[in-house]
Protein backbone atom coordinates (compact mmCIF):
# COMPACT_ATOMS: atom_id res chain seq x y z
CA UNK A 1 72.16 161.95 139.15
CA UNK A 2 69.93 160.07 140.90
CA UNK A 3 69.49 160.04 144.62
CA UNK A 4 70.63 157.40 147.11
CA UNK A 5 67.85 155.76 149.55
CA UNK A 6 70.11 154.62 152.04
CA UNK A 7 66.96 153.79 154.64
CA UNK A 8 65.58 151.73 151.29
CA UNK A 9 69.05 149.72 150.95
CA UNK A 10 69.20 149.10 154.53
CA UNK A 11 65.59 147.43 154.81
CA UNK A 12 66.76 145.57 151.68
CA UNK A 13 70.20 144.36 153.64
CA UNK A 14 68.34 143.13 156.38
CA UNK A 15 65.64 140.95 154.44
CA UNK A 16 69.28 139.59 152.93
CA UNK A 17 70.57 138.80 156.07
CA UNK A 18 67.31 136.87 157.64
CA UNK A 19 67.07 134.56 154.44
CA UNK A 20 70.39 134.15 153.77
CA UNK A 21 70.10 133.19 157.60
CA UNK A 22 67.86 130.63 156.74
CA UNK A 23 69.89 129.28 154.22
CA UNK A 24 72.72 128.30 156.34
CA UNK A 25 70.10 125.89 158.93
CA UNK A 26 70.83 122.78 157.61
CA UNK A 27 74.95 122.40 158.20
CA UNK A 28 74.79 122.56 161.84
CA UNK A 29 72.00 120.13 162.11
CA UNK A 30 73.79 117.52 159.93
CA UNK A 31 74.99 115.54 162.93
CA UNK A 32 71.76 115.24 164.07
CA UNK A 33 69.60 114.47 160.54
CA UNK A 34 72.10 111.74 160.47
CA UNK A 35 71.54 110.37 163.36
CA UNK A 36 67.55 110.50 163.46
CA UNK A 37 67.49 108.82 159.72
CA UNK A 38 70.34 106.47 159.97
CA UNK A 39 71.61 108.05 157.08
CA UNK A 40 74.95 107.66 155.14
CA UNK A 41 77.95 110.38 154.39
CA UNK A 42 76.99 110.64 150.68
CA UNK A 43 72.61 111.27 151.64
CA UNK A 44 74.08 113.40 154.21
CA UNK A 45 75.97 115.83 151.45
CA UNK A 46 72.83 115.38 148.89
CA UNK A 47 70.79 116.96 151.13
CA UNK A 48 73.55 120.10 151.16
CA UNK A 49 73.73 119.95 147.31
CA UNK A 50 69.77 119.76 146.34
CA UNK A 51 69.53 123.23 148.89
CA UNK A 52 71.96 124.94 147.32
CA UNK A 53 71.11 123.64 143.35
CA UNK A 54 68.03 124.71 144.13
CA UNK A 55 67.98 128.24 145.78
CA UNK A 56 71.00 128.76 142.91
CA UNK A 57 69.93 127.62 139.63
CA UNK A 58 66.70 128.39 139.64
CA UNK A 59 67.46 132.23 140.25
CA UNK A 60 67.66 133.13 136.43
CA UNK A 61 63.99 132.07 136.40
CA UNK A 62 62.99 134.56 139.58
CA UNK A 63 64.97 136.80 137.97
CA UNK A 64 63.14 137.05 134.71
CA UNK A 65 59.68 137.12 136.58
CA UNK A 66 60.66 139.53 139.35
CA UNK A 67 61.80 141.99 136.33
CA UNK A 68 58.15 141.62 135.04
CA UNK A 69 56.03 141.88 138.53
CA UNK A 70 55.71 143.64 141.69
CA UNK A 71 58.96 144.11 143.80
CA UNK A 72 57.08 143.17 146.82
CA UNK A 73 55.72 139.56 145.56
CA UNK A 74 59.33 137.85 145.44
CA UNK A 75 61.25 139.50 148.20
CA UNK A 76 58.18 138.68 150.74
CA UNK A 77 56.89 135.63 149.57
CA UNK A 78 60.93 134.43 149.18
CA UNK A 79 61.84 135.18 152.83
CA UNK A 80 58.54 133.64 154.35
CA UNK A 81 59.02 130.42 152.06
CA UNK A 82 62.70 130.57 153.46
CA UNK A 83 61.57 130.87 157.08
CA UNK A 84 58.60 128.43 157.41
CA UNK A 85 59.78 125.44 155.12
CA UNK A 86 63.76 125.60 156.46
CA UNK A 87 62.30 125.74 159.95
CA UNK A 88 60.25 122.86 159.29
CA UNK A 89 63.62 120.47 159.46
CA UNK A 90 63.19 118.97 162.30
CA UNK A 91 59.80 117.86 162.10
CA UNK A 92 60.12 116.41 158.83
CA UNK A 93 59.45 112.35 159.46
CA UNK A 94 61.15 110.89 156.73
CA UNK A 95 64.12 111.06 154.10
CA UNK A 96 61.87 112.21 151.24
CA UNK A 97 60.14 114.73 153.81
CA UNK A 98 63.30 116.18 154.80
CA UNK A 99 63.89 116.57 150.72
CA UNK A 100 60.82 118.08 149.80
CA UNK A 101 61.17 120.32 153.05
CA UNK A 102 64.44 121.57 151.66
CA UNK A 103 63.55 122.26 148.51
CA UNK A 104 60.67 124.37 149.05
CA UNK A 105 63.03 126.48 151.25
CA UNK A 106 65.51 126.54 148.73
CA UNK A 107 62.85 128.22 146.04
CA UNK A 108 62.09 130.74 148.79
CA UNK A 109 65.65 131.55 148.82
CA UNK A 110 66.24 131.67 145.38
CA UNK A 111 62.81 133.43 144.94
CA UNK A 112 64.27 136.53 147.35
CA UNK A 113 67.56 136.97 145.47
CA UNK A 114 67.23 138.30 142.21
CA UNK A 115 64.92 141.02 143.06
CA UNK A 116 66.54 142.11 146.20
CA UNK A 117 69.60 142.88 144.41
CA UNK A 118 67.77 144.87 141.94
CA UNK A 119 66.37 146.70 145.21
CA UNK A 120 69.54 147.63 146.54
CA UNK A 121 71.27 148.22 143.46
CA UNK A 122 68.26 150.60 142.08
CA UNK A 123 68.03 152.20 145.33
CA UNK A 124 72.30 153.18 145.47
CA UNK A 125 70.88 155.52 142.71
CA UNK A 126 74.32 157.06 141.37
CA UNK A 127 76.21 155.34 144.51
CA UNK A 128 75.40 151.63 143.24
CA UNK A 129 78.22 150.12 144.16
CA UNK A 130 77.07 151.25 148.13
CA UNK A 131 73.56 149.62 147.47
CA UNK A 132 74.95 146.48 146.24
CA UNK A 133 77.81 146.08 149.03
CA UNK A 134 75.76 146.74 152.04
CA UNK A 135 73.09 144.11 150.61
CA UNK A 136 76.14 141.37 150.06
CA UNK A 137 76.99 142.33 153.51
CA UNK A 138 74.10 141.39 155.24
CA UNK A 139 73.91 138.29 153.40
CA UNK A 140 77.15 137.31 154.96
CA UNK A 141 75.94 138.25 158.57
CA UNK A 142 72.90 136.28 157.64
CA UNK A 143 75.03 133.20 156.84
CA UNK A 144 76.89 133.78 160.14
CA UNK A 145 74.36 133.93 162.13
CA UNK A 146 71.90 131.23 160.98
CA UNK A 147 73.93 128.18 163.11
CA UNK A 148 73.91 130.10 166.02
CA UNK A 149 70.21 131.00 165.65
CA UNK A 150 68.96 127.20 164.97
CA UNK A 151 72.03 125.78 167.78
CA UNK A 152 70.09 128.53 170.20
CA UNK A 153 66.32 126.81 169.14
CA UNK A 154 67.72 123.09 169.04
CA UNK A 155 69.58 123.16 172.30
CA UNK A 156 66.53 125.11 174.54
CA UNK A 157 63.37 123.13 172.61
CA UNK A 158 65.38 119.78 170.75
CA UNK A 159 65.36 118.79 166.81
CA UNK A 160 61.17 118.46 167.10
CA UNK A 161 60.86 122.25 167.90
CA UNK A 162 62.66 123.98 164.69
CA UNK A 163 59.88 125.55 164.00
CA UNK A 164 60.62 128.31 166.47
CA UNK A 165 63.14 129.70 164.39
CA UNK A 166 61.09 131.27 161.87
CA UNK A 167 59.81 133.56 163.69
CA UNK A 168 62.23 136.23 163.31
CA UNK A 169 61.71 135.47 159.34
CA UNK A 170 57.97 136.08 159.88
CA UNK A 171 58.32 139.70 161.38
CA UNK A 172 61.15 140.69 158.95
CA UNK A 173 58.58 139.67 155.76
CA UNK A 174 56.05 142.12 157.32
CA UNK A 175 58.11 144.63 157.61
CA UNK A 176 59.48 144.03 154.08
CA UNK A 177 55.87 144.07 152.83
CA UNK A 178 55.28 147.63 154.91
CA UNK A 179 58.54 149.55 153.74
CA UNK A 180 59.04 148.08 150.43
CA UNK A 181 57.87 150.01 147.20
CA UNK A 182 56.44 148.27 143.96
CA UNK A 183 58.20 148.44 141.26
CA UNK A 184 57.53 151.25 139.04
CA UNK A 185 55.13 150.25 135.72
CA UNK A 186 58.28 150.98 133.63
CA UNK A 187 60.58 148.77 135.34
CA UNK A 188 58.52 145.56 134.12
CA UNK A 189 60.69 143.66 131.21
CA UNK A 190 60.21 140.75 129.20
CA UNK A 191 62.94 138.52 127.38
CA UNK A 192 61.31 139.42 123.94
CA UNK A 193 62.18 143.29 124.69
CA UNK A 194 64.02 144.08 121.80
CA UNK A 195 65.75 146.45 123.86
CA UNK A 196 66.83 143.50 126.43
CA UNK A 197 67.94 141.37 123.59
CA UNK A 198 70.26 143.71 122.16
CA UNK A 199 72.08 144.78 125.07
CA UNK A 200 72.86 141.47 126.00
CA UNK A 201 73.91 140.51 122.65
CA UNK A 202 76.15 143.86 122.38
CA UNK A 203 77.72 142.96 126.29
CA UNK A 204 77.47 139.44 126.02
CA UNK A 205 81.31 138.93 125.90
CA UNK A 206 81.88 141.07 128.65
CA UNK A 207 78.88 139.58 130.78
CA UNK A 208 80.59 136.07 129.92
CA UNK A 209 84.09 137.48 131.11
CA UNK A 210 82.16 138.21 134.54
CA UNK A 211 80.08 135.35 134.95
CA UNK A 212 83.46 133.04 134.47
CA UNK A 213 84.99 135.23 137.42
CA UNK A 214 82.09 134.81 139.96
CA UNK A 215 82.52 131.18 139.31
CA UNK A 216 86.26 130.80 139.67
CA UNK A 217 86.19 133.07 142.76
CA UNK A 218 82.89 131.19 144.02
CA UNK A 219 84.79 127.87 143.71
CA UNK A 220 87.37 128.87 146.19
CA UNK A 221 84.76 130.10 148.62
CA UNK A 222 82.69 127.04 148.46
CA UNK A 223 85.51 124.81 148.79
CA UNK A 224 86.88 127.15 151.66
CA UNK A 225 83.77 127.27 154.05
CA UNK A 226 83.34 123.57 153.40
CA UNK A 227 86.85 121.93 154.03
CA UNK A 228 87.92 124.82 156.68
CA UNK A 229 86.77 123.09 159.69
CA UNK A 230 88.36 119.77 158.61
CA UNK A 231 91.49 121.47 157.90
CA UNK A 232 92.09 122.88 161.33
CA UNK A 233 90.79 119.64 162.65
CA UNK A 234 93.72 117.85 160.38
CA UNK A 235 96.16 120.31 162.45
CA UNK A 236 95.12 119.67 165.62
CA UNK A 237 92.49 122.20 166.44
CA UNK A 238 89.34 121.49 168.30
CA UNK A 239 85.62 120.86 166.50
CA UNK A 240 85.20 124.88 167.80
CA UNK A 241 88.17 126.13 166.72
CA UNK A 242 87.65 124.64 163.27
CA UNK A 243 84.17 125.65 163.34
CA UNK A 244 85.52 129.37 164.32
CA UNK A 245 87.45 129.09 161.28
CA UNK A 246 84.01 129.61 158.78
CA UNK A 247 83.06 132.15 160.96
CA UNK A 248 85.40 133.89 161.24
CA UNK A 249 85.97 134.20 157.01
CA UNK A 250 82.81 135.29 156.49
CA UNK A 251 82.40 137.67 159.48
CA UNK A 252 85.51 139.87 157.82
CA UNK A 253 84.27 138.54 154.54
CA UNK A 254 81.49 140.62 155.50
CA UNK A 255 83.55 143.50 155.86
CA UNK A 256 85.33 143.09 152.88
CA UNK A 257 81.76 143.13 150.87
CA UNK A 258 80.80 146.48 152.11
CA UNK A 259 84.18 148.15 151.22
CA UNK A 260 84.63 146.84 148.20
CA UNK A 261 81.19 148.52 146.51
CA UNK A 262 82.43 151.54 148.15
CA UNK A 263 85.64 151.37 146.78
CA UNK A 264 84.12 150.38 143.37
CA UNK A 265 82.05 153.75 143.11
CA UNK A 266 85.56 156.03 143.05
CA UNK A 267 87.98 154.09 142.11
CA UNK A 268 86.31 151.30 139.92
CA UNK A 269 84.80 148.42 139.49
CA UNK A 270 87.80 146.50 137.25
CA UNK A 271 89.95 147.61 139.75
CA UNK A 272 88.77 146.08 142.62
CA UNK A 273 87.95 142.76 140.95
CA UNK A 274 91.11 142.23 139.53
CA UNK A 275 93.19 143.62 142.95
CA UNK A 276 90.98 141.36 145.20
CA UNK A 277 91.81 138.06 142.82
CA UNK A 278 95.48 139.20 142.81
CA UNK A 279 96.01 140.06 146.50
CA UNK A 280 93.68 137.66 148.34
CA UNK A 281 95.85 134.47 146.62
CA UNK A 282 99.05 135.03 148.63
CA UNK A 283 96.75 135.38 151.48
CA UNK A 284 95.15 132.18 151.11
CA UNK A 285 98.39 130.23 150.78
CA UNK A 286 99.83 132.13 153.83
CA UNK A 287 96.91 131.06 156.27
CA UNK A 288 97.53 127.63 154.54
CA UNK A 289 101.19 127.35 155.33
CA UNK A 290 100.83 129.16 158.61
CA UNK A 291 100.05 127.86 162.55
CA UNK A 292 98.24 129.44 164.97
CA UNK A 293 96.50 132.70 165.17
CA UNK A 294 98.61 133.61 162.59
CA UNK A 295 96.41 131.36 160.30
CA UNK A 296 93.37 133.00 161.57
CA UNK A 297 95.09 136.38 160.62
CA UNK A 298 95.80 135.82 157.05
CA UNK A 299 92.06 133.85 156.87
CA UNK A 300 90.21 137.04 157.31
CA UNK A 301 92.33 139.37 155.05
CA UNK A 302 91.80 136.34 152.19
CA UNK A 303 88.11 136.38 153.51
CA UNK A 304 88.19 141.09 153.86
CA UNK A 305 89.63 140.85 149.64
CA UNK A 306 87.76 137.52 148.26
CA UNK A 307 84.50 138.83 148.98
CA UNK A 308 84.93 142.48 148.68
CA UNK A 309 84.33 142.16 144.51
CA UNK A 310 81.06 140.26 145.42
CA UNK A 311 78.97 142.98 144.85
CA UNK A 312 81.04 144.24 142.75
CA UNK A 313 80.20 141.91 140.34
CA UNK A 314 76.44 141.81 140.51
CA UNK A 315 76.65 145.82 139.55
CA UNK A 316 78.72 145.46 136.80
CA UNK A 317 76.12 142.88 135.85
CA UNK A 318 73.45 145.25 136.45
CA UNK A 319 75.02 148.15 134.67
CA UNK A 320 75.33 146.25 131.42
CA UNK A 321 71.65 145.21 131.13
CA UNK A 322 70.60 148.28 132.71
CA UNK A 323 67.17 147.70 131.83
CA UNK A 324 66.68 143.92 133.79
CA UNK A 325 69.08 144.13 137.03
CA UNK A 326 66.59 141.06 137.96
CA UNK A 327 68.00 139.21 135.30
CA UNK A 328 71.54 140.22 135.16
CA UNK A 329 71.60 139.82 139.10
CA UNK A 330 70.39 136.32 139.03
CA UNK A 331 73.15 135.19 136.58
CA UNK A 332 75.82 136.01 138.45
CA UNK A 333 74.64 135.30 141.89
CA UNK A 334 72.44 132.68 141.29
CA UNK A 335 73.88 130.62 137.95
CA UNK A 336 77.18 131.14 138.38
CA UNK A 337 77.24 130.76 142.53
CA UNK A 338 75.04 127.40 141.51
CA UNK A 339 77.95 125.94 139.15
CA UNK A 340 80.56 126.82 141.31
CA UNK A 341 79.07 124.70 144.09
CA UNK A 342 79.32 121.52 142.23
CA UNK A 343 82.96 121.74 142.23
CA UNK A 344 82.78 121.09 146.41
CA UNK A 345 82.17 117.24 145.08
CA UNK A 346 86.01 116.77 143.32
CA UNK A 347 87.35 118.94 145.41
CA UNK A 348 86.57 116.35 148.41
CA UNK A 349 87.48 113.43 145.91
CA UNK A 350 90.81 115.82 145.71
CA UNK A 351 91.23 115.73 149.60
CA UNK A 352 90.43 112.32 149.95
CA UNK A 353 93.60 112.02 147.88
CA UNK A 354 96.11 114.30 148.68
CA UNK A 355 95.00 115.72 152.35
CA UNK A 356 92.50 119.05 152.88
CA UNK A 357 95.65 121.11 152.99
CA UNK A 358 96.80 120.37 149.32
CA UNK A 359 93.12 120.03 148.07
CA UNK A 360 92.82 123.70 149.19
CA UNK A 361 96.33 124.90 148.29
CA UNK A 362 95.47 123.63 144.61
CA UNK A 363 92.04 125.55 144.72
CA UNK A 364 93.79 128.65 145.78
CA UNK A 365 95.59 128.91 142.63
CA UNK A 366 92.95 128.83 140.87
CA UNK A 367 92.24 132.70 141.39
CA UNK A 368 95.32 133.19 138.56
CA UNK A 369 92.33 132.71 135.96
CA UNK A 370 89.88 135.59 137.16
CA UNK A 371 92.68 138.00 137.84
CA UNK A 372 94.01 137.06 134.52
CA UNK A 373 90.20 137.34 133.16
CA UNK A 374 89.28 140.87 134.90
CA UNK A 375 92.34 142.09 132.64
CA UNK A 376 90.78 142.11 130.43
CA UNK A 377 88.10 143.44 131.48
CA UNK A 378 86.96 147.11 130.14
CA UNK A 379 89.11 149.60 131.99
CA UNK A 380 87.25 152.08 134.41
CA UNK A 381 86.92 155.60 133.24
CA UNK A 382 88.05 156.52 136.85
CA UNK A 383 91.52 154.83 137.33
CA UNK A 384 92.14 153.65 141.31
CA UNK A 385 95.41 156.29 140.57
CA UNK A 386 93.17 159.13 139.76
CA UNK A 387 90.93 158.63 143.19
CA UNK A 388 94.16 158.40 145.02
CA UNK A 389 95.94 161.59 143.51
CA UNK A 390 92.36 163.51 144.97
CA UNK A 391 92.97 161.78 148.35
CA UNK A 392 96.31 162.83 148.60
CA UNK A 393 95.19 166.80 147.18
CA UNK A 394 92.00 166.51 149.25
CA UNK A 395 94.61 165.88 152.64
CA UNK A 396 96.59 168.37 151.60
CA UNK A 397 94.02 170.99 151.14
């Protein structure tokens, strides 16, 4: 069996957590961009969409050349593209500036992705599932922490002086350069291996059967952190409070990402897909329906389940195409998390309709379809009753 670098996955996690840092810059200086360009809602929310197109769909592409090149080139290069062009915001001059700024940062994030996850996941060794859910986890950190990082910059030096916040980016790429490995010479794929080909051919239905999960799951997380803050403004919350909201799903999301990888490795990976589709909906609606700090309650137990299959996902992915985790990472968190952003646009046409609160409710429902889905999903050789029968002997013992 092989052997589980845990120092290896944790210098992985953290390069996750500084770009993924980066990649949550732009929301809180919305207000702001508008302001300084004069610009409208709708070039407002392109500027959202083009960052997260980019650093999304073009991960299947980083994927395929970070399976074929040194593991050092993408996840470097990808977190200092990340850190100098997203910290470059404020100084951009113009509309088209601002574009070109973000999209340059968005291809460092997408760059870092793909061959991160391979990282992590090759570095769990036989405890995969741990790789893969501490590297999810410090992506959500990362996206926690980037608005209070840039807020911290903008308030002490103003909009002009971004460019202070890549700094911490620029140490954490050293140190990924330092305490990274290469890849070893047999690691290197290409899309006419033979070998490649057939196992996606021979998994393709099941890789399908995951891919449509990550994108039903990754619609009601993208429509969640979006329309959270106007929801609890709708009730009667302050700008903070709704604010607090995001924060505090992805905070306990965060959680739920590292346990769930764990859980994965004893007691399944089908398991806790389909249990974490199945139990966060009544969660959802409840933190929907409910007032208070009640709301907030049931908001990070939907946020603790939702994302604890995250990783889950990309090493089922992995496992399948053994031979390209580059690849088969980049699909499922950059493809699919790239499609299921789109749907943010309807599902504001939705609430411009029928109110955030029934836009939402409706999206919640959608998690029937990927718990129905992971069903059918192979079932794990190691049932979640089997791991709990040698809990229970274990105590006894």
């Amino acid at each position: 069996m092989d052997k589980t670098d845990k120092g290896q996955i944790i210098t992985v996690a953290a390069g996750h957590l500084m770009v993924d840092c980066y990649a949550s810059l732009l929301s809180p200086l919305l207000p702001l961009l508008i302001n300084k360009f004069s610009l409208s809602l709708a070039l407002a929310g392109l500027l959202t969409s083009i960052t997260n197109a980019i650093s999304s769909l073009s991960q299947p592409l980083f994927g395929y050349l970070s399976d074929r090149f040194h593991t050092r080139i993408f996840v470097v290069s990808g977190l200092l593209a990340a850190s100098v062009f997203m910290s470059l915001i404020g100084l951009a001059g113009s509309y088209p500036m601002l574009l070109l700024v973000l999209t340059l940062g968005g291809v460092g994030i997408s760059a870092f992705h793909p061959q991160g996850a391979s990282m992590a996941g090759r570095a769990g060794g036989d405890r995969r599932g741990l790789g893969m859910s501490l590297f999810s986890t410090g992506g959500n950190l990362g996206l926690a922490a980037g608005p209070i990082l840039i807020i911290f910059v903008v308030s002490n030096f103003g909009l002009d002086k971004t460019y202070w916040a890549l700094l911490p980016g620029i140490i954490m790429a050293i140190f990924l350069y330092r305490l990274t490995p290469r890849a070893p010479k047999d690691s290197r794929v290409s899309l006419e291996n033979p070998t490649l080909t057939k196992q996606i051919s021979k998994n393709f239905t099941h890789l399908l059967l995951i891919w449509l999960i990550v994108v039903l799951r990754s619609m009601v997380y993208v429509g969640f952190t979006t329309f959270l803050p106007l929801f609890f403004r709708e009730r009667g919350f302050s700008l903070m409070a709704g604010g607090a909201s995001v924060s505090v799903f992805l905070l306990l999301g965060a959680l739920g990402g590292m346990l769930g990888g764990y859980v994965s490795d004893r007691a399944g990976r089908r398991n806790v897909i389909l249990y974490s589709s199945m139990v966060s909906l009544p969660l959802f609606l409840a933190a929907l329906k409910s007032g208070g700090l009640l709301s907030y309650l049931f908001l990070a137990l939907a946020g603790v389940f939702l994302l604890s299959a995250v990783p889950v996902n990309v090493v089922m992915a992995q496992e399948l195409v053994p031979g390209s985790a580059g690849i088969a990472s980049s699909l499922i968190m950059g493809l699919a998390w790239g499609v299921a952003a789109v749907g943010a646009a309807p599902l504001g046409a939705l609430a411009d309709r029928l109110g955030v609160g029934s836009a939402l409710t409706i999206l919640t429902y959608t998690l029937v379809m990927p718990t129905l889905i992971a069903a059918a999903l192979p079932k794990d050789k190691r049932g979640l009753l089997t791991h709990l029968k040698l809990l229970v002997a274990r105590v006894r013992a």
